[in-house]
C-alpha atoms as a PDB file:
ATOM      1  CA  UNK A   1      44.647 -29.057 -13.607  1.00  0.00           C
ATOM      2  CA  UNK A   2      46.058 -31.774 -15.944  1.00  0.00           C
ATOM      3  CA  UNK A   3      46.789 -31.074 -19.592  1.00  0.00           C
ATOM      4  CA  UNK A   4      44.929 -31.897 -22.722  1.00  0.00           C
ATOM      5  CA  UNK A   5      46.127 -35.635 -24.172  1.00  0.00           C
ATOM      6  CA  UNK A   6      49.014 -35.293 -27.087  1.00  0.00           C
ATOM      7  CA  UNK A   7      47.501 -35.454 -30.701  1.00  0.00           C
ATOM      8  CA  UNK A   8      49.244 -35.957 -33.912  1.00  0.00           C
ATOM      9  CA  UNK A   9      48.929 -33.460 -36.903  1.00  0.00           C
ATOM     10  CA  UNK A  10      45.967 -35.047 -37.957  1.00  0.00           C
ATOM     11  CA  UNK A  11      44.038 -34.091 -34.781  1.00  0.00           C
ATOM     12  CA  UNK A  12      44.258 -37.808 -33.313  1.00  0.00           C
ATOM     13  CA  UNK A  13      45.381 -39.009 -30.242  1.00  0.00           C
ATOM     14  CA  UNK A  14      48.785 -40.509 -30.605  1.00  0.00           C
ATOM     15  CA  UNK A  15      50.077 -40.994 -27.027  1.00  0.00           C
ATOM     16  CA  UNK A  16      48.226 -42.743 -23.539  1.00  0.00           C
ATOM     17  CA  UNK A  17      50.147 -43.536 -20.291  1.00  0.00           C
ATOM     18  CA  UNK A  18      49.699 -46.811 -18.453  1.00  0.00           C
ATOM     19  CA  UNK A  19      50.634 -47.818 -15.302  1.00  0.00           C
ATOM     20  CA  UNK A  20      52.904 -50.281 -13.907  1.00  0.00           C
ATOM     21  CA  UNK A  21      50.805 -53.104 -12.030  1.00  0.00           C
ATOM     22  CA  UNK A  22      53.860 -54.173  -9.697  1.00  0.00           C
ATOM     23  CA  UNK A  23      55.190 -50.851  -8.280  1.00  0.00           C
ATOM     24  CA  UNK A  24      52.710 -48.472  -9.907  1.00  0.00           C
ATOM     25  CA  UNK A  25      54.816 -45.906 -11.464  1.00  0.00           C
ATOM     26  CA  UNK A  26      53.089 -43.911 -14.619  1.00  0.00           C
ATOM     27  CA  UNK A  27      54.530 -44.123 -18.068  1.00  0.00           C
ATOM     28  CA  UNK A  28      53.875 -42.665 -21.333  1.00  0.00           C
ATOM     29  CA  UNK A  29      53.806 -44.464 -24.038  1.00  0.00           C
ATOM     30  CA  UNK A  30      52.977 -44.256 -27.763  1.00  0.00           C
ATOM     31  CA  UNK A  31      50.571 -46.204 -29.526  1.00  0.00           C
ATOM     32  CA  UNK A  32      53.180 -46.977 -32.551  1.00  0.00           C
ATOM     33  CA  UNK A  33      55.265 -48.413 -29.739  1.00  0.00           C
ATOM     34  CA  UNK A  34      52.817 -50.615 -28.497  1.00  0.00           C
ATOM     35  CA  UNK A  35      51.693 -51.397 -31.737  1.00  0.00           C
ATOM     36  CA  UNK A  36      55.875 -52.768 -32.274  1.00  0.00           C
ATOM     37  CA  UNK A  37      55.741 -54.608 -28.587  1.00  0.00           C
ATOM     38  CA  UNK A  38      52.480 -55.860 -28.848  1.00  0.00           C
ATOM     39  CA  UNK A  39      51.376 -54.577 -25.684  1.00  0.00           C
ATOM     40  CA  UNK A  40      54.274 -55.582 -23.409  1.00  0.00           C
ATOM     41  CA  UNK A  41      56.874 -53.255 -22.141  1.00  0.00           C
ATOM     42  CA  UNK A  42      59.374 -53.459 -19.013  1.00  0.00           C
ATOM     43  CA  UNK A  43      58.584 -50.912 -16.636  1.00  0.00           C
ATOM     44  CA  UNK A  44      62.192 -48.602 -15.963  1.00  0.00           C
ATOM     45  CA  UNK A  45      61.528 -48.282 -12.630  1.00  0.00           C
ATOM     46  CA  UNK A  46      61.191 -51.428 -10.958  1.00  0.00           C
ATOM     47  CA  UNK A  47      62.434 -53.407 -14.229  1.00  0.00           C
ATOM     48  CA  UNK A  48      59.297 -56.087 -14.032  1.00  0.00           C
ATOM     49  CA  UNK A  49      57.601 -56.860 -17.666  1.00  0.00           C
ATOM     50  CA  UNK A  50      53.872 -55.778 -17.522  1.00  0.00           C
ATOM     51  CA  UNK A  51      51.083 -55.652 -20.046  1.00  0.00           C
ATOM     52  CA  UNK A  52      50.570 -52.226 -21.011  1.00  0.00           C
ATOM     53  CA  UNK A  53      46.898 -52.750 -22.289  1.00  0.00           C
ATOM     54  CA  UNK A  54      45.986 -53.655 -19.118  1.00  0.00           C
ATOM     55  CA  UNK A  55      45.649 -50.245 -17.753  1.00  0.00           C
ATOM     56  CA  UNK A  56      45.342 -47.796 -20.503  1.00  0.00           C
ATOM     57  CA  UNK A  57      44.687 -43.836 -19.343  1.00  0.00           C
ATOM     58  CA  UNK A  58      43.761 -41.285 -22.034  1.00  0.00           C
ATOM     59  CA  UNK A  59      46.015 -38.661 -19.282  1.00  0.00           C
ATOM     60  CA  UNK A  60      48.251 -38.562 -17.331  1.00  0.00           C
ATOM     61  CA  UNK A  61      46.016 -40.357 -13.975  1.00  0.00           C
ATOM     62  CA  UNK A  62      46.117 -39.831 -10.321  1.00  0.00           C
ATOM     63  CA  UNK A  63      45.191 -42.662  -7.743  1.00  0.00           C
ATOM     64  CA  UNK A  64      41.484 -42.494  -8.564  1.00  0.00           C
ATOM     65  CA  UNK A  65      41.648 -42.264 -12.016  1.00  0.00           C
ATOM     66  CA  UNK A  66      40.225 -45.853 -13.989  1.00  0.00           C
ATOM     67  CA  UNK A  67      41.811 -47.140 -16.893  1.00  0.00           C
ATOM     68  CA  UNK A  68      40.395 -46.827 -20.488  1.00  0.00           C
ATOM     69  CA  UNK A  69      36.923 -49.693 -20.994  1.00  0.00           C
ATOM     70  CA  UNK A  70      37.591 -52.508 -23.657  1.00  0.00           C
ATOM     71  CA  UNK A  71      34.942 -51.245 -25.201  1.00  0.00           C
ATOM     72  CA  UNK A  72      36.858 -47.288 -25.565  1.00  0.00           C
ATOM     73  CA  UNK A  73      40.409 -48.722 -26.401  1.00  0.00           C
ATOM     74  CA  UNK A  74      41.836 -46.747 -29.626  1.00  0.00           C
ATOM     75  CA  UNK A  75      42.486 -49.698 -31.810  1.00  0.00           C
ATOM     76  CA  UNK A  76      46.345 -50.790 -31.776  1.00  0.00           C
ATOM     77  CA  UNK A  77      48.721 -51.631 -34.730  1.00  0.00           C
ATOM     78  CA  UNK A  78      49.597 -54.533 -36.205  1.00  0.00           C
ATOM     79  CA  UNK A  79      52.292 -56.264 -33.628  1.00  0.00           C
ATOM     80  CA  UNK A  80      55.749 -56.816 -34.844  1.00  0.00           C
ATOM     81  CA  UNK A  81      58.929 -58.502 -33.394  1.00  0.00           C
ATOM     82  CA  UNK A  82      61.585 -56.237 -32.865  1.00  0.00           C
ATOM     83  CA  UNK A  83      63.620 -56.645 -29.472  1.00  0.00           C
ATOM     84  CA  UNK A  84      66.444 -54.419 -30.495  1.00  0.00           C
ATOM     85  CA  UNK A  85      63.619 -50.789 -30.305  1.00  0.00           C
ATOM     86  CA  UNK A  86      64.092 -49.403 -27.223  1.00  0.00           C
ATOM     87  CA  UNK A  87      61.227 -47.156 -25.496  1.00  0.00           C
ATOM     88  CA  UNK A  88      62.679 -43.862 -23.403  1.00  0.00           C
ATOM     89  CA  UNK A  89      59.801 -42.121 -21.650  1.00  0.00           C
ATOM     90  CA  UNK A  90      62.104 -38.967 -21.397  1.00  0.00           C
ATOM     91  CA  UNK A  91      61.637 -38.796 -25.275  1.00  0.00           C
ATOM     92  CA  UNK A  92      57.619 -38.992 -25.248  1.00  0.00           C
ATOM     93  CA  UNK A  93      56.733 -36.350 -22.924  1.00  0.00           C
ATOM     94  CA  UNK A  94      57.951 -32.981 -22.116  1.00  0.00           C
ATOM     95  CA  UNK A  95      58.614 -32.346 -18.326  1.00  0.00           C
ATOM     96  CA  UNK A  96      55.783 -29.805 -18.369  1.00  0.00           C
ATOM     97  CA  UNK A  97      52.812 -32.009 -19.425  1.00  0.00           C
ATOM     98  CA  UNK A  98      53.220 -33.812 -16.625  1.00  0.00           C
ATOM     99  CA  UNK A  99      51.880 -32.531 -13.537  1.00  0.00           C
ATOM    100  CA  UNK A 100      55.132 -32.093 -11.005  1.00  0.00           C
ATOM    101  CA  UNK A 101      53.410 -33.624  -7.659  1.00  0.00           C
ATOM    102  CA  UNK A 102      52.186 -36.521  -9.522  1.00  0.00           C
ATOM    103  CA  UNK A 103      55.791 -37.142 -11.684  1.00  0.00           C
ATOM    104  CA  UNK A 104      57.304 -40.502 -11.359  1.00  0.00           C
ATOM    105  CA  UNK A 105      60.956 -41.323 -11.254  1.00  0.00           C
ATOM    106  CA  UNK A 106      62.237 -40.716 -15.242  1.00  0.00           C
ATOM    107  CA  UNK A 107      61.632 -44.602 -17.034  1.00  0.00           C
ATOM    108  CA  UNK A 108      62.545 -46.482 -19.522  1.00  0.00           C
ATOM    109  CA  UNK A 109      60.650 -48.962 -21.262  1.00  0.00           C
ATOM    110  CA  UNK A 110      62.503 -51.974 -23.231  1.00  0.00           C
ATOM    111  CA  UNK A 111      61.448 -54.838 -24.930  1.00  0.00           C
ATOM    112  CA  UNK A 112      64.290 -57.164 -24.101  1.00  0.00           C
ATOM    113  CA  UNK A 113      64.315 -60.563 -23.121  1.00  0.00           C
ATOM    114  CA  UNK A 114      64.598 -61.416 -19.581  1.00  0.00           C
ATOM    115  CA  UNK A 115      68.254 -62.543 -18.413  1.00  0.00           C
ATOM    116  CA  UNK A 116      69.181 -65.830 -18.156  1.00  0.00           C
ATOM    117  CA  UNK A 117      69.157 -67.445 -14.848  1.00  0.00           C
ATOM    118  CA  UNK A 118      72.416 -67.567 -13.125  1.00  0.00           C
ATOM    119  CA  UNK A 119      73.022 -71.012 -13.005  1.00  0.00           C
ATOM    120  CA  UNK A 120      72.828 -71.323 -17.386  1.00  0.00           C
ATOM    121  CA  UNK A 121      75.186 -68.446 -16.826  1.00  0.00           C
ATOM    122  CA  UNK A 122      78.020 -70.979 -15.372  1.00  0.00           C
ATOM    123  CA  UNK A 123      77.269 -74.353 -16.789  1.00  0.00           C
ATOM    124  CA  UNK A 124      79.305 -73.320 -20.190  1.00  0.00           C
ATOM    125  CA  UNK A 125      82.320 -72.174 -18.066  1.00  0.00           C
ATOM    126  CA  UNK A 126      82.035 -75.252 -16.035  1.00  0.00           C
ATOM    127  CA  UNK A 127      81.445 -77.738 -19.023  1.00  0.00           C
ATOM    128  CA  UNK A 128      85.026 -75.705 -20.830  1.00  0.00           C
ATOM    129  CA  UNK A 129      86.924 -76.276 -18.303  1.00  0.00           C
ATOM    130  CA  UNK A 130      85.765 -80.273 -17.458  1.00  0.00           C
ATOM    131  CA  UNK A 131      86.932 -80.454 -21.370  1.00  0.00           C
ATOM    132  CA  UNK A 132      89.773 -78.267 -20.941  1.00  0.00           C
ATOM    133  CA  UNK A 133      91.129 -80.585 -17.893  1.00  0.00           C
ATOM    134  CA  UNK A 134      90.241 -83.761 -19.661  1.00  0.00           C
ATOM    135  CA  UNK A 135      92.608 -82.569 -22.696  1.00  0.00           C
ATOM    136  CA  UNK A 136      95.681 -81.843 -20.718  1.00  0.00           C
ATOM    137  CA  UNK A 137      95.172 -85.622 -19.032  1.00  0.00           C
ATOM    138  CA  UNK A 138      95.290 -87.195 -22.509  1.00  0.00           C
ATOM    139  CA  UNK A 139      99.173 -85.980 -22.835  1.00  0.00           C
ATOM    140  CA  UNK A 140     100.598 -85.347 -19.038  1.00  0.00           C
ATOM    141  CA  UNK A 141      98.165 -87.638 -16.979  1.00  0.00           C
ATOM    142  CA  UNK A 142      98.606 -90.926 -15.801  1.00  0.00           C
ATOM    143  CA  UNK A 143      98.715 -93.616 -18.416  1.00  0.00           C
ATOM    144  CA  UNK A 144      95.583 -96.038 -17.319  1.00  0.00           C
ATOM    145  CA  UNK A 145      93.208 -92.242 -17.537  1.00  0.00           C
ATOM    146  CA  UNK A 146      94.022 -91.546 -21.164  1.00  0.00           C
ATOM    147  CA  UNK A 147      91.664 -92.671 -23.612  1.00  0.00           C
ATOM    148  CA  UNK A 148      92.549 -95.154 -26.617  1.00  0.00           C
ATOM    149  CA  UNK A 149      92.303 -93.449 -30.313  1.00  0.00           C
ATOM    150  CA  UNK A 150      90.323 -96.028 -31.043  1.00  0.00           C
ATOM    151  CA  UNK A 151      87.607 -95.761 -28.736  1.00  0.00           C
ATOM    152  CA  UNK A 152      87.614 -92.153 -29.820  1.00  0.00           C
ATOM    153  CA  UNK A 153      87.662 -92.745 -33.442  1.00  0.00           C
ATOM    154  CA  UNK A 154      90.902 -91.247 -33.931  1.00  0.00           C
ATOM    155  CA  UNK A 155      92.947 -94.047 -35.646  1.00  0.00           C
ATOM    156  CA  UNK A 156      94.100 -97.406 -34.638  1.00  0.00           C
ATOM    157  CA  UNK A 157      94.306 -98.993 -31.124  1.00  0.00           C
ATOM    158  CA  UNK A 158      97.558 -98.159 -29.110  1.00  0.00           C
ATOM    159  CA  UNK A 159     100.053-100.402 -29.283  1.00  0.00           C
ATOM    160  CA  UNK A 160     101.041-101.834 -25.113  1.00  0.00           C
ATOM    161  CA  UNK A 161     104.515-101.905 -24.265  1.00  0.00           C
ATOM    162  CA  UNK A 162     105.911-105.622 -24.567  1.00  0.00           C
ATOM    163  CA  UNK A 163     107.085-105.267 -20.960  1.00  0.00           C
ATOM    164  CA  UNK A 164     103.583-104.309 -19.745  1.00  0.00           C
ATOM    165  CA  UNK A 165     101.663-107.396 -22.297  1.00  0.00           C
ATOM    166  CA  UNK A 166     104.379-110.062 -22.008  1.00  0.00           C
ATOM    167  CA  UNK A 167     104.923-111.897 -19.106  1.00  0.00           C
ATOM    168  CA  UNK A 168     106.995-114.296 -17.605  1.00  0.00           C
ATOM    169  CA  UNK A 169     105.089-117.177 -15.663  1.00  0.00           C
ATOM    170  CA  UNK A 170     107.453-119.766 -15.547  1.00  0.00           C
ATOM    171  CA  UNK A 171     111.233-120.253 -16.128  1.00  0.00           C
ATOM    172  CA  UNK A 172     114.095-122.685 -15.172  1.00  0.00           C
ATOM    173  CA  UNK A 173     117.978-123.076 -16.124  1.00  0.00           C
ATOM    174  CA  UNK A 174     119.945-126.216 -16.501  1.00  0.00           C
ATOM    175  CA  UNK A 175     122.957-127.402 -17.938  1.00  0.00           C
ATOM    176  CA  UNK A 176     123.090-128.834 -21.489  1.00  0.00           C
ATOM    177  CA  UNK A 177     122.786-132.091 -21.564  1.00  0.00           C
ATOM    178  CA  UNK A 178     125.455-132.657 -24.364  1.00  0.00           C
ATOM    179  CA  UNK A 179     127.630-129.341 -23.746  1.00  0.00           C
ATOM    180  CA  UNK A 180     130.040-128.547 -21.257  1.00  0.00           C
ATOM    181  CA  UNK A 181     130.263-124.831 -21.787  1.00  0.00           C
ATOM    182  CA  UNK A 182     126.446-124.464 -22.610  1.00  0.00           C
ATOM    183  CA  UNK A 183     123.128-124.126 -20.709  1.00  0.00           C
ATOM    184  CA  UNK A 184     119.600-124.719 -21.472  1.00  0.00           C
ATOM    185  CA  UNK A 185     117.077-122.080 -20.608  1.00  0.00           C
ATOM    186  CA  UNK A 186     113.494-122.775 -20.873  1.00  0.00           C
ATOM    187  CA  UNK A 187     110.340-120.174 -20.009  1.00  0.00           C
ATOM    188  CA  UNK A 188     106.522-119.766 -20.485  1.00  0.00           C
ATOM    189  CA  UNK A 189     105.112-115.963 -21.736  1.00  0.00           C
ATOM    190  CA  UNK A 190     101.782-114.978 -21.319  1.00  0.00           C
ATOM    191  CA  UNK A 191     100.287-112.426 -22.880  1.00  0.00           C
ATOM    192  CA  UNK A 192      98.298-110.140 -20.301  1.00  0.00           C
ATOM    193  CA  UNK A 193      97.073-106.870 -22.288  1.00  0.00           C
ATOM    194  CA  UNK A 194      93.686-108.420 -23.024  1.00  0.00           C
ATOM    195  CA  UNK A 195      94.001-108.257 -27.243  1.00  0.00           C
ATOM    196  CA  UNK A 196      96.424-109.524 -30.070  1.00  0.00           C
ATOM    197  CA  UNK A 197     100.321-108.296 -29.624  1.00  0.00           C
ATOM    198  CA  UNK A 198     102.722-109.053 -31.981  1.00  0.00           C
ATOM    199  CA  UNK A 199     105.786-111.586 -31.085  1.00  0.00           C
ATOM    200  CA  UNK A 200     108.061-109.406 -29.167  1.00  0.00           C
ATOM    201  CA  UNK A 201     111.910-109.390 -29.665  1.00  0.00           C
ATOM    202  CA  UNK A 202     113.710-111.024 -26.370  1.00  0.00           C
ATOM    203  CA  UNK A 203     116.692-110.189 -24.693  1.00  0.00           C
ATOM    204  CA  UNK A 204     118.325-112.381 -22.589  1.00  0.00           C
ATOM    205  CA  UNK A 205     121.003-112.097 -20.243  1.00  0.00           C
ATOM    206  CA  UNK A 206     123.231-114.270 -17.606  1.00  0.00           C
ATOM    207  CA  UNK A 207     124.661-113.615 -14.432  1.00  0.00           C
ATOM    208  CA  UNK A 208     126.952-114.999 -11.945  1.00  0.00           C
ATOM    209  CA  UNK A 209     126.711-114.997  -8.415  1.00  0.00           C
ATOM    210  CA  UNK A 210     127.615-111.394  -8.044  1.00  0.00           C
ATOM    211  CA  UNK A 211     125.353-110.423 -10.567  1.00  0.00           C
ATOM    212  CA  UNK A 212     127.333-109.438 -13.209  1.00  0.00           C
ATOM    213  CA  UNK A 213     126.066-109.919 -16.456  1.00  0.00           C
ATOM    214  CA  UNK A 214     128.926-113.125 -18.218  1.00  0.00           C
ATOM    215  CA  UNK A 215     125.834-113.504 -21.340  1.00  0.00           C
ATOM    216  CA  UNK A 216     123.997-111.478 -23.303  1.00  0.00           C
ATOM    217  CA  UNK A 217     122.342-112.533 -26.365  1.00  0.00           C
ATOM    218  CA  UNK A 218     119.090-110.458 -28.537  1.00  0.00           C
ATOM    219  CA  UNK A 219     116.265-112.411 -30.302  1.00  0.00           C
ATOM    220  CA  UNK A 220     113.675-111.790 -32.683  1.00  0.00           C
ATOM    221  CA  UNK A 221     110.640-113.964 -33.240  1.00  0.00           C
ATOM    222  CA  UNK A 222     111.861-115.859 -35.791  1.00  0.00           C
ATOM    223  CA  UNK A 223     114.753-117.270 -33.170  1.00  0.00           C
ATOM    224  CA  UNK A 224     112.811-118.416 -31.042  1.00  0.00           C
ATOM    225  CA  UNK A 225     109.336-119.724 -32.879  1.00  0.00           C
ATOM    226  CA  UNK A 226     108.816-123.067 -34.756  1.00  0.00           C
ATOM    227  CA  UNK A 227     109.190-123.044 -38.301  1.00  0.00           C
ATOM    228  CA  UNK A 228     105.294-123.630 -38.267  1.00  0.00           C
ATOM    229  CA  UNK A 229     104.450-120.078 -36.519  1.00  0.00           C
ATOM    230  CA  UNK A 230     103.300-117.874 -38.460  1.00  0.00           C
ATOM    231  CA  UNK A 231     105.402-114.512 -37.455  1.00  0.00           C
ATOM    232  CA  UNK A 232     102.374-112.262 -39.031  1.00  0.00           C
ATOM    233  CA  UNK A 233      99.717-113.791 -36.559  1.00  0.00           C
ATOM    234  CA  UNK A 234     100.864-112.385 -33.199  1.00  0.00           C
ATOM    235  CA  UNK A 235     101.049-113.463 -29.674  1.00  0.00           C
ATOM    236  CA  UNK A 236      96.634-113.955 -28.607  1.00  0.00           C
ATOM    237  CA  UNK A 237      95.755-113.224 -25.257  1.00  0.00           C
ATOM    238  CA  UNK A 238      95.978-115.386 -22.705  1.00  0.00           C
ATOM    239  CA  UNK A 239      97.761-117.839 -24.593  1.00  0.00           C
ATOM    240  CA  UNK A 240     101.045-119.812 -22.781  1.00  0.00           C
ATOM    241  CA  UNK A 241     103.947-119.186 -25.240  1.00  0.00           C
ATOM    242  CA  UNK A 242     106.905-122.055 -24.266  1.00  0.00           C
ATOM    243  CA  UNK A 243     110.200-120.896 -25.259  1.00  0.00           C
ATOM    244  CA  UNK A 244     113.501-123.054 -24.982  1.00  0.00           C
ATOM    245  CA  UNK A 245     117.004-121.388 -25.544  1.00  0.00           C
ATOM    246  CA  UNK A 246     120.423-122.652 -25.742  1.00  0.00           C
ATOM    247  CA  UNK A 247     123.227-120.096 -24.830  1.00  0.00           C
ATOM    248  CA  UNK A 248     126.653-120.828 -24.370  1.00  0.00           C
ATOM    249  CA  UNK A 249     128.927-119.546 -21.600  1.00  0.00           C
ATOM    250  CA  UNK A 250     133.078-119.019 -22.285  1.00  0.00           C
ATOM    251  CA  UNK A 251     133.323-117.385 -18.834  1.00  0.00           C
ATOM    252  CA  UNK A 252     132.384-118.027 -15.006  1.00  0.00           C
ATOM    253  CA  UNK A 253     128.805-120.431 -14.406  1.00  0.00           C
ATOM    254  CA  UNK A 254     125.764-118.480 -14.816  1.00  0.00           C
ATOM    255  CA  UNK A 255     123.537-118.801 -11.795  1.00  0.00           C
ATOM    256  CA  UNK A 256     120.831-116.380 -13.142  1.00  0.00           C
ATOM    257  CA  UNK A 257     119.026-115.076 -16.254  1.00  0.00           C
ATOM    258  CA  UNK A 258     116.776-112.254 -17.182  1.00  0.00           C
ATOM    259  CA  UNK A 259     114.412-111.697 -19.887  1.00  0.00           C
ATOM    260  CA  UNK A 260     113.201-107.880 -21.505  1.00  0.00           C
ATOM    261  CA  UNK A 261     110.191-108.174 -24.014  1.00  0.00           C
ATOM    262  CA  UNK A 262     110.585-104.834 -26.715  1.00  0.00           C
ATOM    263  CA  UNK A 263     109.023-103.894 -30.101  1.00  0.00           C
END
């Protein structure tokens, strides 16, 4: 025999049960609850959302019991937003309203949102540590995979190394024409880093046979340039830079030189 419905102190029926459409377990709930969910709970027992309004029971039901006509539905509260309420149906009923060979595993009802898929769950992990890798690389990888400030907006463009932007392309040693202890050295530089470099400082050294160094002599731009050059213009890319140097030798004949390009 199943018990009367629950009524509030005013003699009117303040609780209903529904019943889950996916694995059909019974649950009590309160119309001020569904009034807060607006009709949509998560069943506790198989954890699927359902529409509680959908099957409304003025009892607890058994298998042949039909839910509640439109047309007999106790009107429902205003619906309100509030994920954080939690619905316990151990706190709406008392184990002896509800009939013991009809009494579903003990449920909860919740109103919040589904989970997030699995793979949103590892594309911010995956996206830290692409930036995290990327950041190390700008200060221990290899030079041509780091990234200019400029391009990143983070000051002025790098300056090359005059060793890797100056090059030599052509070069030849004689001996002066005039001197007996002096040779002529002439060479073409290139510049190969693709922008503007400023005129790098030269050193240039001798050898002998056995390659030891018998000259050694440093120059800045304004040794080597024409008195026309402008020292504040640079060396452009691309552009064949002739340089001719006269060096004199005390010691053994030179039968080699060497030139280093530094800022």
């Amino acid at each position: 025999m199943q018990k009367t419905p629950s009524r509030s102190a005013d003699g009117q029926q303040d609780r209903v049960f529904t019943r889950c459409e996916h694995c059909r377990a019974v649950l009590p709930v309160r119309f001020a609850d569904l009034g807060q969910a607006g009709g949509m709970v998560r069943c506790g027992s198989c954890g699927r959302t359902l529409n509680a309004l959908a099957n409304l029971y003025p009892a607890f039901p058994d298998e042949s019991t039909k839910p509640i006509a439109p047309s007999g539905m106790p009107p429902m509260l205003q619906p309100h937003v509030e994920q954080e309420q939690i619905i316990d149906s151990g706190a709406t009923t008392d184990a002896a309203e509800v009939p013991a060979d009809n009494r579903g595993p003990v449920l909860r009802l919740d109103l919040e949102p589904e989970p997030a898929p699995g793979w949103m769950r590892l594309v911010w992990p995956v996206l830290g540590l692409i930036l995290a890798a990327g950041l190390v690389l700008q200060f221990v990888g290899p030079e041509e995979w780091r990234l200019d400030p400029a391009v990143l907006g983070l000051g002025e463009a790098a300056l090359p190394a005059a060793g890797d932007a100056v090059q030599l392309v052509s070069r030849d040693m004689h001996p002066h024409p005039s001197l007996n202890d002096a040779f002529v050295i002439s060479a073409v530089l290139v510049n190969r880093s693709g922008r503007t470099v400023p005129w790098p400082n030269i050193e240039l050294k001798l050898f002998d046979a056995s390659q030891q160094t018998v000259a050694r002599k440093r120059l800045a731009p304004s040794d080597y340039l024409s008195d026309d050059a402008d020292l504040d213009d640079g060396l452009a890319p691309d552009v064949r830079l002739p340089v001719v140097l006269e060096m004199a030798v005390e010691s053994s004949r030179p039968s080699g030189f060497s030139m280093t390009f530094y800022y």
